[in-house]
ModelCIF file with pLDDT and N, C-alpha, C, O atoms, coordinates in Angstrom:
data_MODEL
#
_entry.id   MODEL 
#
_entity.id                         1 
_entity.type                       polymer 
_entity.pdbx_number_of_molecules   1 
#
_entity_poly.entity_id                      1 
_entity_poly.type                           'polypeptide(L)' 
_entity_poly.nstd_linkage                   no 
_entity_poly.nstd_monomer                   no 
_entity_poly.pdbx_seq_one_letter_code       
;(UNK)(UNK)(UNK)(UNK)(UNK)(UNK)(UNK)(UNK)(UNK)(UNK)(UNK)(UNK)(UNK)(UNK)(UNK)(UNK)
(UNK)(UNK)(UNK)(UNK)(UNK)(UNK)(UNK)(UNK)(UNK)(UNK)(UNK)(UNK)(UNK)(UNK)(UNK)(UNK)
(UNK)(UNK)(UNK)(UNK)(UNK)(UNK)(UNK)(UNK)(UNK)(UNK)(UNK)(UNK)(UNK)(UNK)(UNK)(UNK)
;
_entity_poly.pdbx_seq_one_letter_code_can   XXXXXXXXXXXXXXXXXXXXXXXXXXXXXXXXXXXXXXXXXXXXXXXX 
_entity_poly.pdbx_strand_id                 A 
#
loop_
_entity_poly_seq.entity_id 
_entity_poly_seq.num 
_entity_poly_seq.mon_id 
_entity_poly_seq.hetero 
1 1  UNK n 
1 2  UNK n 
1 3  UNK n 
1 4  UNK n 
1 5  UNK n 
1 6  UNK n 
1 7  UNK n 
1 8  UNK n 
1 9  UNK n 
1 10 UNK n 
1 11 UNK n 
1 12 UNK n 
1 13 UNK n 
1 14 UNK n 
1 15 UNK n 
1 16 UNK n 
1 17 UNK n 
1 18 UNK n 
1 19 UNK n 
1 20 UNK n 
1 21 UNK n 
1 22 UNK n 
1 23 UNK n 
1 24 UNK n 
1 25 UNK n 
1 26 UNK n 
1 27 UNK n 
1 28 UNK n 
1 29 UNK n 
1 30 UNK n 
1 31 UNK n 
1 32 UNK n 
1 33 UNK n 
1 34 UNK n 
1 35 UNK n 
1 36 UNK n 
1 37 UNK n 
1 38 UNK n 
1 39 UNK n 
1 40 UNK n 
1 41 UNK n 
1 42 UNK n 
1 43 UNK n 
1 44 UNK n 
1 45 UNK n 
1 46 UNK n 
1 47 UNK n 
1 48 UNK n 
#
_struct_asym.id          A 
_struct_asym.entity_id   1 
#
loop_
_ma_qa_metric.id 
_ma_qa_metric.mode 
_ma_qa_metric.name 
_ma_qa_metric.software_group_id 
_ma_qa_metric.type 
1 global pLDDT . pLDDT 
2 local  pLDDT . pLDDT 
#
_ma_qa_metric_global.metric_id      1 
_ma_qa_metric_global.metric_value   88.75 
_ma_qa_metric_global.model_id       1 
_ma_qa_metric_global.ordinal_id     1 
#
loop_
_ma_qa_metric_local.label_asym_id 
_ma_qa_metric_local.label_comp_id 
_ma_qa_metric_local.label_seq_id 
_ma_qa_metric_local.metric_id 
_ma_qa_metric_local.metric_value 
_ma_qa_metric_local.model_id 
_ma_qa_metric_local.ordinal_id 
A UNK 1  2 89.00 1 1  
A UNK 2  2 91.00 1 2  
A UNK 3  2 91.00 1 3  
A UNK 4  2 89.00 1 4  
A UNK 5  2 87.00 1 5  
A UNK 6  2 82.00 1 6  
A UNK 7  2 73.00 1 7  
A UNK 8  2 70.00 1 8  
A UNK 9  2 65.00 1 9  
A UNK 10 2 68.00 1 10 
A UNK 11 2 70.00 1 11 
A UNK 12 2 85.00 1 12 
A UNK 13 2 88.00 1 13 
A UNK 14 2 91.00 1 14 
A UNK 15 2 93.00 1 15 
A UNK 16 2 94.00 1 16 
A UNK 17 2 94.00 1 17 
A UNK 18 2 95.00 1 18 
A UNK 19 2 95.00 1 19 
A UNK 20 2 93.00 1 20 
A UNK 21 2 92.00 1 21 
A UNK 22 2 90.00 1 22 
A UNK 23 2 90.00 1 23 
A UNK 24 2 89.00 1 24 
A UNK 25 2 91.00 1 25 
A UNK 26 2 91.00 1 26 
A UNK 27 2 92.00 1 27 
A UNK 28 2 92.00 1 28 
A UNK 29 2 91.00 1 29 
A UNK 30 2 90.00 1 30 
A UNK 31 2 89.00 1 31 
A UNK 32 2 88.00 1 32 
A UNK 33 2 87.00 1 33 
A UNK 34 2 87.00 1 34 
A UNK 35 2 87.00 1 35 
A UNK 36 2 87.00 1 36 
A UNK 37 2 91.00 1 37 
A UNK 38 2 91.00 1 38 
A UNK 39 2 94.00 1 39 
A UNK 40 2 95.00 1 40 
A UNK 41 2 95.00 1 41 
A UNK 42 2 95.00 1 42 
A UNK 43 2 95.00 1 43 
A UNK 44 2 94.00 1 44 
A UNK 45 2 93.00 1 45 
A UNK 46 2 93.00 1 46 
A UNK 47 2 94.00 1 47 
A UNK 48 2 94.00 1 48 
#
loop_
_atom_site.group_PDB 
_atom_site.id 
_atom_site.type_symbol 
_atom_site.label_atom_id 
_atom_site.label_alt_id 
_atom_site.label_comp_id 
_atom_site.label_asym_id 
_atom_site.label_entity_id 
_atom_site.label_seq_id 
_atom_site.pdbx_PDB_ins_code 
_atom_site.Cartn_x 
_atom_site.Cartn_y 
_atom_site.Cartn_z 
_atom_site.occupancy 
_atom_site.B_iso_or_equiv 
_atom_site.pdbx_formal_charge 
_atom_site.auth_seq_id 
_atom_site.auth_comp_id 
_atom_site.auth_asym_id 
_atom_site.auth_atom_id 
_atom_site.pdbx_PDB_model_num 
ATOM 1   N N  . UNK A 1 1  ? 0.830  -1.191  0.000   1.00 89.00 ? 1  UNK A N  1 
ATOM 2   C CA . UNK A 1 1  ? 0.000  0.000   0.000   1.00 89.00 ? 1  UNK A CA 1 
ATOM 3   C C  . UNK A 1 1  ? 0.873  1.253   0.000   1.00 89.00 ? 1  UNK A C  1 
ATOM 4   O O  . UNK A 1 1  ? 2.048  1.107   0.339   1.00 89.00 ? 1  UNK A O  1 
ATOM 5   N N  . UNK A 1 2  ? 0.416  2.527   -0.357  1.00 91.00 ? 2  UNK A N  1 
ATOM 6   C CA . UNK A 1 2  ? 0.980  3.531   -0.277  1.00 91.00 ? 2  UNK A CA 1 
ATOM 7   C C  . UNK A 1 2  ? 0.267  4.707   0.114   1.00 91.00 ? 2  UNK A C  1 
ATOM 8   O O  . UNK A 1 2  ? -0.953 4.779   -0.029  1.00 91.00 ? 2  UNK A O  1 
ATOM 9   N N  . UNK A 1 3  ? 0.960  5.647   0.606   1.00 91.00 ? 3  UNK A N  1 
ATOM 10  C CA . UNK A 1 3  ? 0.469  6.628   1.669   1.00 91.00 ? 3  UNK A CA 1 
ATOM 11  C C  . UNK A 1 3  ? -0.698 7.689   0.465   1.00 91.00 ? 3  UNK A C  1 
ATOM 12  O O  . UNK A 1 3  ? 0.005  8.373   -0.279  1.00 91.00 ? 3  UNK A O  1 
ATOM 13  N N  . UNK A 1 4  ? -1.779 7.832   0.284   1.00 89.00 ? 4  UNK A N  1 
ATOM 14  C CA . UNK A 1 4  ? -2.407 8.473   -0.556  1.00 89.00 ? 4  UNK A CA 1 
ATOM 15  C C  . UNK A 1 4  ? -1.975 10.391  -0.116  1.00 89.00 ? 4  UNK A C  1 
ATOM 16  O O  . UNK A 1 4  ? -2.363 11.226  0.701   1.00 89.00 ? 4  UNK A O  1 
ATOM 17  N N  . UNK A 1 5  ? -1.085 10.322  -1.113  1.00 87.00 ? 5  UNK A N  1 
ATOM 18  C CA . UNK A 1 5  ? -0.885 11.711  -1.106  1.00 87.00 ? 5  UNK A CA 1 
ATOM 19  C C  . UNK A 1 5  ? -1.234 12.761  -2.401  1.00 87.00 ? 5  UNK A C  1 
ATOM 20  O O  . UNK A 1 5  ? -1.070 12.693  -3.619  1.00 87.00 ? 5  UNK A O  1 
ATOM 21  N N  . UNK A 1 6  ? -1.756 13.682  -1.547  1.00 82.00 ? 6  UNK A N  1 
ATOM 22  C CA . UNK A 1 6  ? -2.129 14.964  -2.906  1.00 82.00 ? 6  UNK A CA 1 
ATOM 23  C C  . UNK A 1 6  ? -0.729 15.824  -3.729  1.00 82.00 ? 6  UNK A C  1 
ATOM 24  O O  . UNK A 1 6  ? -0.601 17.044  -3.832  1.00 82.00 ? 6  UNK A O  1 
ATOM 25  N N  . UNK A 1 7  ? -0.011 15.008  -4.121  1.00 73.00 ? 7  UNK A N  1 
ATOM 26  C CA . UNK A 1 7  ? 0.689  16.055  -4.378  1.00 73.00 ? 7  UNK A CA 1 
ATOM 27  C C  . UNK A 1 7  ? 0.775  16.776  -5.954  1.00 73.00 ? 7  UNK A C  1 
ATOM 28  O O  . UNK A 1 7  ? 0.116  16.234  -6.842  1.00 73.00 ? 7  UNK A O  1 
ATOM 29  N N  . UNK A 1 8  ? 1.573  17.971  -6.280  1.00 70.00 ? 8  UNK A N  1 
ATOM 30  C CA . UNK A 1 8  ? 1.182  18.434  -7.417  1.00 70.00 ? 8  UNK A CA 1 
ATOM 31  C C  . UNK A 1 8  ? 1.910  18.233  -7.999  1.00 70.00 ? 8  UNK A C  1 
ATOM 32  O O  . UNK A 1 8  ? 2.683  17.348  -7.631  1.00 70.00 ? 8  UNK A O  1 
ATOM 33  N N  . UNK A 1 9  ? 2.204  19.065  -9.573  1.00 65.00 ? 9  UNK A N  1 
ATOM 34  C CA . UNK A 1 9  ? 2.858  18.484  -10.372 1.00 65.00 ? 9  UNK A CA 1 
ATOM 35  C C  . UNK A 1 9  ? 5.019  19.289  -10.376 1.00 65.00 ? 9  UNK A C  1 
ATOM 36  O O  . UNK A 1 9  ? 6.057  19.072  -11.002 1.00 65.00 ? 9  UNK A O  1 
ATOM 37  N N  . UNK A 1 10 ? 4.569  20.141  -9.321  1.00 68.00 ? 10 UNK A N  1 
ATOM 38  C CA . UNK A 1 10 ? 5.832  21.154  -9.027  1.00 68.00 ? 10 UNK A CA 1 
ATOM 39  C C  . UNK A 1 10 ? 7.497  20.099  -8.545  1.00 68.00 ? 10 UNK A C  1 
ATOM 40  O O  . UNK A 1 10 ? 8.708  20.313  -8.593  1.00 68.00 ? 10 UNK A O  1 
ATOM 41  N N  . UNK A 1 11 ? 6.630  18.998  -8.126  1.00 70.00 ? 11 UNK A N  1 
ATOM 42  C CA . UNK A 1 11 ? 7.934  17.793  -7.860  1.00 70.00 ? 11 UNK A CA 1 
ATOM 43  C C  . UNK A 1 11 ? 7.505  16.416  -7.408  1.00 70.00 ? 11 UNK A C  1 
ATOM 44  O O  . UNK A 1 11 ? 6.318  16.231  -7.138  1.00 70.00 ? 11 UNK A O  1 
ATOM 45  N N  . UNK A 1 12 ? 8.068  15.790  -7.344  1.00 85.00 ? 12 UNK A N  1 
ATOM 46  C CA . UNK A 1 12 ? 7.708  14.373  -7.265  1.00 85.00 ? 12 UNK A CA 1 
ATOM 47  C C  . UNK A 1 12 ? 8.432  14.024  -5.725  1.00 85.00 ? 12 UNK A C  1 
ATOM 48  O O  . UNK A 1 12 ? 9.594  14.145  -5.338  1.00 85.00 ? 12 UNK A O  1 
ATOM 49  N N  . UNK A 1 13 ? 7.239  13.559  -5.078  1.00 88.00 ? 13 UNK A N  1 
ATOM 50  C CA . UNK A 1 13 ? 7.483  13.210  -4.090  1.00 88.00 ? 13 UNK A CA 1 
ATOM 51  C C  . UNK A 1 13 ? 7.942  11.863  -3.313  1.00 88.00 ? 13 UNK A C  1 
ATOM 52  O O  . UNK A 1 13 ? 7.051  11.059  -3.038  1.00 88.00 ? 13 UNK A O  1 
ATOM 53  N N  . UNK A 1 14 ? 9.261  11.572  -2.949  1.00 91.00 ? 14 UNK A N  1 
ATOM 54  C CA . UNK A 1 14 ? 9.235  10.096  -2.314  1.00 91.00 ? 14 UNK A CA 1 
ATOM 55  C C  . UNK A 1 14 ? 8.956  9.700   -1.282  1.00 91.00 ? 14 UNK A C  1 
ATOM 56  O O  . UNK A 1 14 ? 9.083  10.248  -0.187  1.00 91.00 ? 14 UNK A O  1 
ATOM 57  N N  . UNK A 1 15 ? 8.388  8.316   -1.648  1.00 93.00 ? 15 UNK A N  1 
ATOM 58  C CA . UNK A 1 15 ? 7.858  7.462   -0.577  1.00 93.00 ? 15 UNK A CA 1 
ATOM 59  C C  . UNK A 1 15 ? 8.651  6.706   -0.291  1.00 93.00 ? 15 UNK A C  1 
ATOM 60  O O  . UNK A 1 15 ? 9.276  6.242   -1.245  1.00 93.00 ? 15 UNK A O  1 
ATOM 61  N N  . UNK A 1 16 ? 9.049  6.181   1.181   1.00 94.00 ? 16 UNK A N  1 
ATOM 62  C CA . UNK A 1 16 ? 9.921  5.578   1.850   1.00 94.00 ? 16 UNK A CA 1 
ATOM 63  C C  . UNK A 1 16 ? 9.401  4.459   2.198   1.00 94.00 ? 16 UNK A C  1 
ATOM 64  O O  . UNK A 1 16 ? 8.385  4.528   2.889   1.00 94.00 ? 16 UNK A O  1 
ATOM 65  N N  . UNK A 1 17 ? 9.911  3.166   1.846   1.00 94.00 ? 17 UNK A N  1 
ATOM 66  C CA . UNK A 1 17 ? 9.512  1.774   2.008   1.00 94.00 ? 17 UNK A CA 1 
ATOM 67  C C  . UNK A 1 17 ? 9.322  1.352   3.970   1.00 94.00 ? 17 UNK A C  1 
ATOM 68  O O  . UNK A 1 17 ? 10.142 1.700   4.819   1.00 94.00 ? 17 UNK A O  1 
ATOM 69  N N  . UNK A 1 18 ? 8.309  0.723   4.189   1.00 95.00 ? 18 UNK A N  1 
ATOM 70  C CA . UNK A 1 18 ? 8.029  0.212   5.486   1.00 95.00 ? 18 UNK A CA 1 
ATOM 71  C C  . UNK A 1 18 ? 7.635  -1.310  5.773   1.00 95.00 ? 18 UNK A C  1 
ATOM 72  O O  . UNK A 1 18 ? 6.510  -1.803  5.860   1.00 95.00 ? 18 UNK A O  1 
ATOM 73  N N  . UNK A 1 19 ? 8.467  -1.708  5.855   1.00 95.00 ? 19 UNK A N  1 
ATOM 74  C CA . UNK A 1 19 ? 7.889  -3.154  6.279   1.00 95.00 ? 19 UNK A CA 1 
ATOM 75  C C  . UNK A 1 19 ? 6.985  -3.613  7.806   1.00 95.00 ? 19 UNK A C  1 
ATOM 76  O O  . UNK A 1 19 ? 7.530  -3.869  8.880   1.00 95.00 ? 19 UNK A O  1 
ATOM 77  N N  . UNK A 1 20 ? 5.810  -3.623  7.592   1.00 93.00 ? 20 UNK A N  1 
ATOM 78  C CA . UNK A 1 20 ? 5.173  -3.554  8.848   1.00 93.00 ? 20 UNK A CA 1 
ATOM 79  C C  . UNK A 1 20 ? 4.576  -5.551  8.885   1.00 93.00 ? 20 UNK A C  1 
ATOM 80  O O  . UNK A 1 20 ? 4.184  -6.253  7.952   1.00 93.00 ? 20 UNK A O  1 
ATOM 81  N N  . UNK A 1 21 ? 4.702  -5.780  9.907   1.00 92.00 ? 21 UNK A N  1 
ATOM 82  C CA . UNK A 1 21 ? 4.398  -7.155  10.239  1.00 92.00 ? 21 UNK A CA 1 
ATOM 83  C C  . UNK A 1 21 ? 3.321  -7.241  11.815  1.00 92.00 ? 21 UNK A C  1 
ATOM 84  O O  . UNK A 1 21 ? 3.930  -7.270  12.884  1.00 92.00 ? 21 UNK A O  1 
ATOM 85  N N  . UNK A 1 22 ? 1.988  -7.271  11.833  1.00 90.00 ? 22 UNK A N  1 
ATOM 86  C CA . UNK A 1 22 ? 1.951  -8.055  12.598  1.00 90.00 ? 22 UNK A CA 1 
ATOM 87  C C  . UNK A 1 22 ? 2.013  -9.546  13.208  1.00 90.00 ? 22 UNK A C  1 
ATOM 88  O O  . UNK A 1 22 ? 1.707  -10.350 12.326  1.00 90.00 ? 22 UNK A O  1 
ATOM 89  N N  . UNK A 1 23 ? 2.314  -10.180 14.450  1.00 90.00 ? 23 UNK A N  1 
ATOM 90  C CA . UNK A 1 23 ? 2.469  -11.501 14.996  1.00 90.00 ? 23 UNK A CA 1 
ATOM 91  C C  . UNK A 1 23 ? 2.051  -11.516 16.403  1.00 90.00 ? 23 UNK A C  1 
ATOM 92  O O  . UNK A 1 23 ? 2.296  -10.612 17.202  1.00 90.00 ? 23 UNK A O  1 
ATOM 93  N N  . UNK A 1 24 ? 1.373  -12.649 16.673  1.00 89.00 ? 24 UNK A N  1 
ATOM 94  C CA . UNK A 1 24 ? 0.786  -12.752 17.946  1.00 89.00 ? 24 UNK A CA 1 
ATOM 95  C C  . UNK A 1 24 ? 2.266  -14.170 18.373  1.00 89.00 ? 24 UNK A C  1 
ATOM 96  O O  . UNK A 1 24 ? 3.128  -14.809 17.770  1.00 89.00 ? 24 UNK A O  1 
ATOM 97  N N  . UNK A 1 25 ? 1.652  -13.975 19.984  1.00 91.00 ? 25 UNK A N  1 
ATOM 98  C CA . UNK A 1 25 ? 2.526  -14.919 20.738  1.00 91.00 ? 25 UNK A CA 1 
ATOM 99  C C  . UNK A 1 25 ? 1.912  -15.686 21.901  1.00 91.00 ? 25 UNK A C  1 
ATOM 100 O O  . UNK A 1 25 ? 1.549  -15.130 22.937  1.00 91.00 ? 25 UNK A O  1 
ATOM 101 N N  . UNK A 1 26 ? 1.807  -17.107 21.652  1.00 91.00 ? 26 UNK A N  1 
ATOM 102 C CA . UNK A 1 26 ? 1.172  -17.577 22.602  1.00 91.00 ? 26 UNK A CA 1 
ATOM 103 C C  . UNK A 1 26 ? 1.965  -18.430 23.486  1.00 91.00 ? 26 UNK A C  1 
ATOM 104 O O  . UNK A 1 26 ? 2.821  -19.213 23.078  1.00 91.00 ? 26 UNK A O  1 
ATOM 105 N N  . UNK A 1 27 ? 1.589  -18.217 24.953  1.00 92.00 ? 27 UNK A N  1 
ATOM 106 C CA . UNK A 1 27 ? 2.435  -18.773 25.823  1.00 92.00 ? 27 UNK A CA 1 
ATOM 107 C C  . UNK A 1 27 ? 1.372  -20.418 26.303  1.00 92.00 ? 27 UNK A C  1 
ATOM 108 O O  . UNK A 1 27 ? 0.294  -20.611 26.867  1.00 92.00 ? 27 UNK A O  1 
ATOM 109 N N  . UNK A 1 28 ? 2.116  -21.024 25.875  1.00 92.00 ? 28 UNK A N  1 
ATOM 110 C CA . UNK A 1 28 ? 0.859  -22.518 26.388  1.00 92.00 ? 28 UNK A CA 1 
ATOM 111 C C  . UNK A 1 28 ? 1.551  -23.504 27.171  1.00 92.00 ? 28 UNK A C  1 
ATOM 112 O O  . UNK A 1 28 ? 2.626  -23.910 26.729  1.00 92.00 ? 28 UNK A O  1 
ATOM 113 N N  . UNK A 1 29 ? 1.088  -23.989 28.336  1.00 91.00 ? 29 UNK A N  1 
ATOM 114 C CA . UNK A 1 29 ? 1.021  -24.837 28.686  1.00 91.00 ? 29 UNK A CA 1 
ATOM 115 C C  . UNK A 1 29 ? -0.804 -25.596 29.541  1.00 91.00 ? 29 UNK A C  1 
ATOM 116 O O  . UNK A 1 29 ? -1.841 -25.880 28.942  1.00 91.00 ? 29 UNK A O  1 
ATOM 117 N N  . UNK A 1 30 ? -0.561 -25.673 30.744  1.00 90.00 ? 30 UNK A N  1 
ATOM 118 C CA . UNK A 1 30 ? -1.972 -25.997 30.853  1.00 90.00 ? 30 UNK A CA 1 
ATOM 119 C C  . UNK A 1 30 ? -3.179 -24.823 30.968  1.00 90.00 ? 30 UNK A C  1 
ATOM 120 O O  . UNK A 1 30 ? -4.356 -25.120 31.171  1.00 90.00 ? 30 UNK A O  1 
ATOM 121 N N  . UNK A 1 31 ? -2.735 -23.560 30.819  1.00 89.00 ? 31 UNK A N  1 
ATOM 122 C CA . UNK A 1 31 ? -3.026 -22.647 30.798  1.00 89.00 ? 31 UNK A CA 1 
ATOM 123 C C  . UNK A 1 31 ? -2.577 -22.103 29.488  1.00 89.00 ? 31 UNK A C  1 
ATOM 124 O O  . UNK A 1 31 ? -1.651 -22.576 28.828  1.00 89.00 ? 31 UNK A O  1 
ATOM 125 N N  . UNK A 1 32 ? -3.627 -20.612 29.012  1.00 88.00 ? 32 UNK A N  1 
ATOM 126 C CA . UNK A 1 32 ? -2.756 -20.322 27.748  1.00 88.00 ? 32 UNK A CA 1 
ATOM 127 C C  . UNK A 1 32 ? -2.701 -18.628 27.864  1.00 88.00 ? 32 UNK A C  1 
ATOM 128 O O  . UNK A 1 32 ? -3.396 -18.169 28.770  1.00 88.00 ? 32 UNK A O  1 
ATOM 129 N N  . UNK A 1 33 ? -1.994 -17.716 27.091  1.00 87.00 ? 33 UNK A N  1 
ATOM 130 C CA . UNK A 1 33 ? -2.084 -16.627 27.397  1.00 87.00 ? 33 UNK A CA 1 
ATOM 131 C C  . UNK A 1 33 ? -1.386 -15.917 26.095  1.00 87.00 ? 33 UNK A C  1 
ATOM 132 O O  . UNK A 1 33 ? -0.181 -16.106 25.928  1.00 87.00 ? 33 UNK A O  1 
ATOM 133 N N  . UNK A 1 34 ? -2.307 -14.892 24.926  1.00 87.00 ? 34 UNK A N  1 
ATOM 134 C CA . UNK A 1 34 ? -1.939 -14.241 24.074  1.00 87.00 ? 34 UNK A CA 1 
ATOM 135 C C  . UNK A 1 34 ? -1.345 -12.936 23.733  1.00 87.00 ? 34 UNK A C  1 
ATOM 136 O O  . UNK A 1 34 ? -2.011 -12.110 24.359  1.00 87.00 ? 34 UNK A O  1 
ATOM 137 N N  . UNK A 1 35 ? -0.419 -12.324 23.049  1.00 87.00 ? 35 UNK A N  1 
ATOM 138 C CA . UNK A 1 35 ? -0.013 -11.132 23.099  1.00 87.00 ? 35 UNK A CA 1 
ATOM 139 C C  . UNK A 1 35 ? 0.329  -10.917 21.789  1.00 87.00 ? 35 UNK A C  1 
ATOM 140 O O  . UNK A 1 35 ? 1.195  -11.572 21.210  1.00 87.00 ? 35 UNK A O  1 
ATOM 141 N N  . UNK A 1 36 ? -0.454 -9.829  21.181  1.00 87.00 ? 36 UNK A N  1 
ATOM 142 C CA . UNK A 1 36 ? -0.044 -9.232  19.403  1.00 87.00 ? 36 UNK A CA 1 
ATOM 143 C C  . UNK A 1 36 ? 1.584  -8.033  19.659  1.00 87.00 ? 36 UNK A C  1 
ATOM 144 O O  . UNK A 1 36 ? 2.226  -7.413  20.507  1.00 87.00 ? 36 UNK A O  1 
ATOM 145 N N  . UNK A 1 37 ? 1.535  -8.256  18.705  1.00 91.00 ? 37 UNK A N  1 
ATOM 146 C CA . UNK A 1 37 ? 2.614  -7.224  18.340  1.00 91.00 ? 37 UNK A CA 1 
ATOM 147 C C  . UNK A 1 37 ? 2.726  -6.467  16.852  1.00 91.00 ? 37 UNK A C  1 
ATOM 148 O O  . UNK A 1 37 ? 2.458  -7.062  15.808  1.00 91.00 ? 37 UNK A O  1 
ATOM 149 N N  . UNK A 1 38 ? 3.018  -5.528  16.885  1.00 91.00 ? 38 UNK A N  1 
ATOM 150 C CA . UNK A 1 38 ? 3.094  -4.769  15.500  1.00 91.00 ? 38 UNK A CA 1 
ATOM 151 C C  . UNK A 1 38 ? 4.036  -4.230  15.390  1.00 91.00 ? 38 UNK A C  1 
ATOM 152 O O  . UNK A 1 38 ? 4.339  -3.494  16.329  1.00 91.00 ? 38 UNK A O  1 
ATOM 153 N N  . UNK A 1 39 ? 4.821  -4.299  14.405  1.00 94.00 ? 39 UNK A N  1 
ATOM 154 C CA . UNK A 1 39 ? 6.078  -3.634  14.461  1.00 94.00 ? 39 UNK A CA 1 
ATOM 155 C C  . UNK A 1 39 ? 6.453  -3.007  12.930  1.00 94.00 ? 39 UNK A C  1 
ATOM 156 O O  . UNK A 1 39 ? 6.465  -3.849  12.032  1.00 94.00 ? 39 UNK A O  1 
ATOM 157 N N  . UNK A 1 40 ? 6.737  -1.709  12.574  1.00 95.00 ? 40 UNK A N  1 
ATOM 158 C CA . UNK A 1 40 ? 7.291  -1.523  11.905  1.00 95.00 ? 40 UNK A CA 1 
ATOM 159 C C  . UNK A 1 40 ? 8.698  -1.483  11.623  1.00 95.00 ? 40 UNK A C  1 
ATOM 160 O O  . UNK A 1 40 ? 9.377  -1.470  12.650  1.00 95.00 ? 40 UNK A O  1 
ATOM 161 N N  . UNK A 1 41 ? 9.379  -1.459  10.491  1.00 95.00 ? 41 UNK A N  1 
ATOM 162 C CA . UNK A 1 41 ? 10.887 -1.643  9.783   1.00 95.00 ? 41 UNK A CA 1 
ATOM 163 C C  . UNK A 1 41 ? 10.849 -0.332  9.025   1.00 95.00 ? 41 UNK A C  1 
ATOM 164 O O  . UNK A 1 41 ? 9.747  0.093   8.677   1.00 95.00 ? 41 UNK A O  1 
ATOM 165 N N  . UNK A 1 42 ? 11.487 0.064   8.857   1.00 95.00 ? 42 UNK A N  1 
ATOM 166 C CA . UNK A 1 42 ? 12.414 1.246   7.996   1.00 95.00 ? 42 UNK A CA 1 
ATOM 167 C C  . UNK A 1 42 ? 12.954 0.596   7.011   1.00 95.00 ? 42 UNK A C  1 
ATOM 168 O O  . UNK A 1 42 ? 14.042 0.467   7.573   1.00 95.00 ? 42 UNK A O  1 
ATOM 169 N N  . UNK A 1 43 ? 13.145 -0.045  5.776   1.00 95.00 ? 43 UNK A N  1 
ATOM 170 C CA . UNK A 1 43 ? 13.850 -0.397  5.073   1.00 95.00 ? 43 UNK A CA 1 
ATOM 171 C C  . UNK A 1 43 ? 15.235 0.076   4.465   1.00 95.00 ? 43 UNK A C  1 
ATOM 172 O O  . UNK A 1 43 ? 16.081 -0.607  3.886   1.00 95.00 ? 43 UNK A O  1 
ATOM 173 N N  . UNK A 1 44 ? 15.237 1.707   4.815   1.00 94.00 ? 44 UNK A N  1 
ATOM 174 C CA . UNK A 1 44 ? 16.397 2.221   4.713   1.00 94.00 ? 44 UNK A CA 1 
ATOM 175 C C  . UNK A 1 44 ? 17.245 2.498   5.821   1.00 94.00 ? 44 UNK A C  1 
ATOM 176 O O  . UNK A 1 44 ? 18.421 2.803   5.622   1.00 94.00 ? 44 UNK A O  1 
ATOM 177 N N  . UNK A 1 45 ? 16.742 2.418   7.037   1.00 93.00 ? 45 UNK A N  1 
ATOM 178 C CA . UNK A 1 45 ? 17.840 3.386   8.117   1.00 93.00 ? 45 UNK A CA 1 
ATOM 179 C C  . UNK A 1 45 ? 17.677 1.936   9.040   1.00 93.00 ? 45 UNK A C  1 
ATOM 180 O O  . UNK A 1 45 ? 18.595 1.552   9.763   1.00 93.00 ? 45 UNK A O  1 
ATOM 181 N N  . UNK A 1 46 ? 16.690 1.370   8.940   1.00 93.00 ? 46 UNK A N  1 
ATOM 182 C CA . UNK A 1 46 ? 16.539 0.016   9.991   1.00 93.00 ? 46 UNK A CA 1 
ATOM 183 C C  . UNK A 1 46 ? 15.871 0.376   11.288  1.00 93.00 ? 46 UNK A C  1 
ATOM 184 O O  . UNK A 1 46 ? 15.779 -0.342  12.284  1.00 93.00 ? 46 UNK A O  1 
ATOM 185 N N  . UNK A 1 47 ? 15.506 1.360   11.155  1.00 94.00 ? 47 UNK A N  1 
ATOM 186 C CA . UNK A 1 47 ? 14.807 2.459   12.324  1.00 94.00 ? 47 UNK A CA 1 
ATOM 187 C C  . UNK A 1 47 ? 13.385 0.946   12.443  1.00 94.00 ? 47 UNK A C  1 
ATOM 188 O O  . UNK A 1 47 ? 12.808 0.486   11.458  1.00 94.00 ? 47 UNK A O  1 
ATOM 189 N N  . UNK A 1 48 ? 13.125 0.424   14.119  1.00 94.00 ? 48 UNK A N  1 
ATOM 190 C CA . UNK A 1 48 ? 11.766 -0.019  14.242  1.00 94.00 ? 48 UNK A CA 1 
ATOM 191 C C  . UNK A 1 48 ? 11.180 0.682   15.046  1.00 94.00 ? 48 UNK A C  1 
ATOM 192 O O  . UNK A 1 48 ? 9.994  0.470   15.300  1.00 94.00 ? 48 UNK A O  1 
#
């Protein structure tokens, strides 16, 4: 997807790649217990 931007025709604007992942985590034994996570990536600087 990409960020819907208005821009005009005066310059071209870049968009910076993001790798976003969510993942859940489940802790199980006889009991169970869930936790999501979302995390974005920077593809250029490695910034999460």
């Amino acid at each position: 997807l990409y960020e819907g931007v208005h821009a005009s025709g005066n310059g071209n604007v870049p968009l910076h790649p993001w790798l976003g992942v969510n993942l859940k985590v489940s802790y199980q034994c006889d009991r169970k217990k869930e936790t999501l996570y979302s995390l974005g990536l920077h593809l250029i600087t490695g910034m999460m």
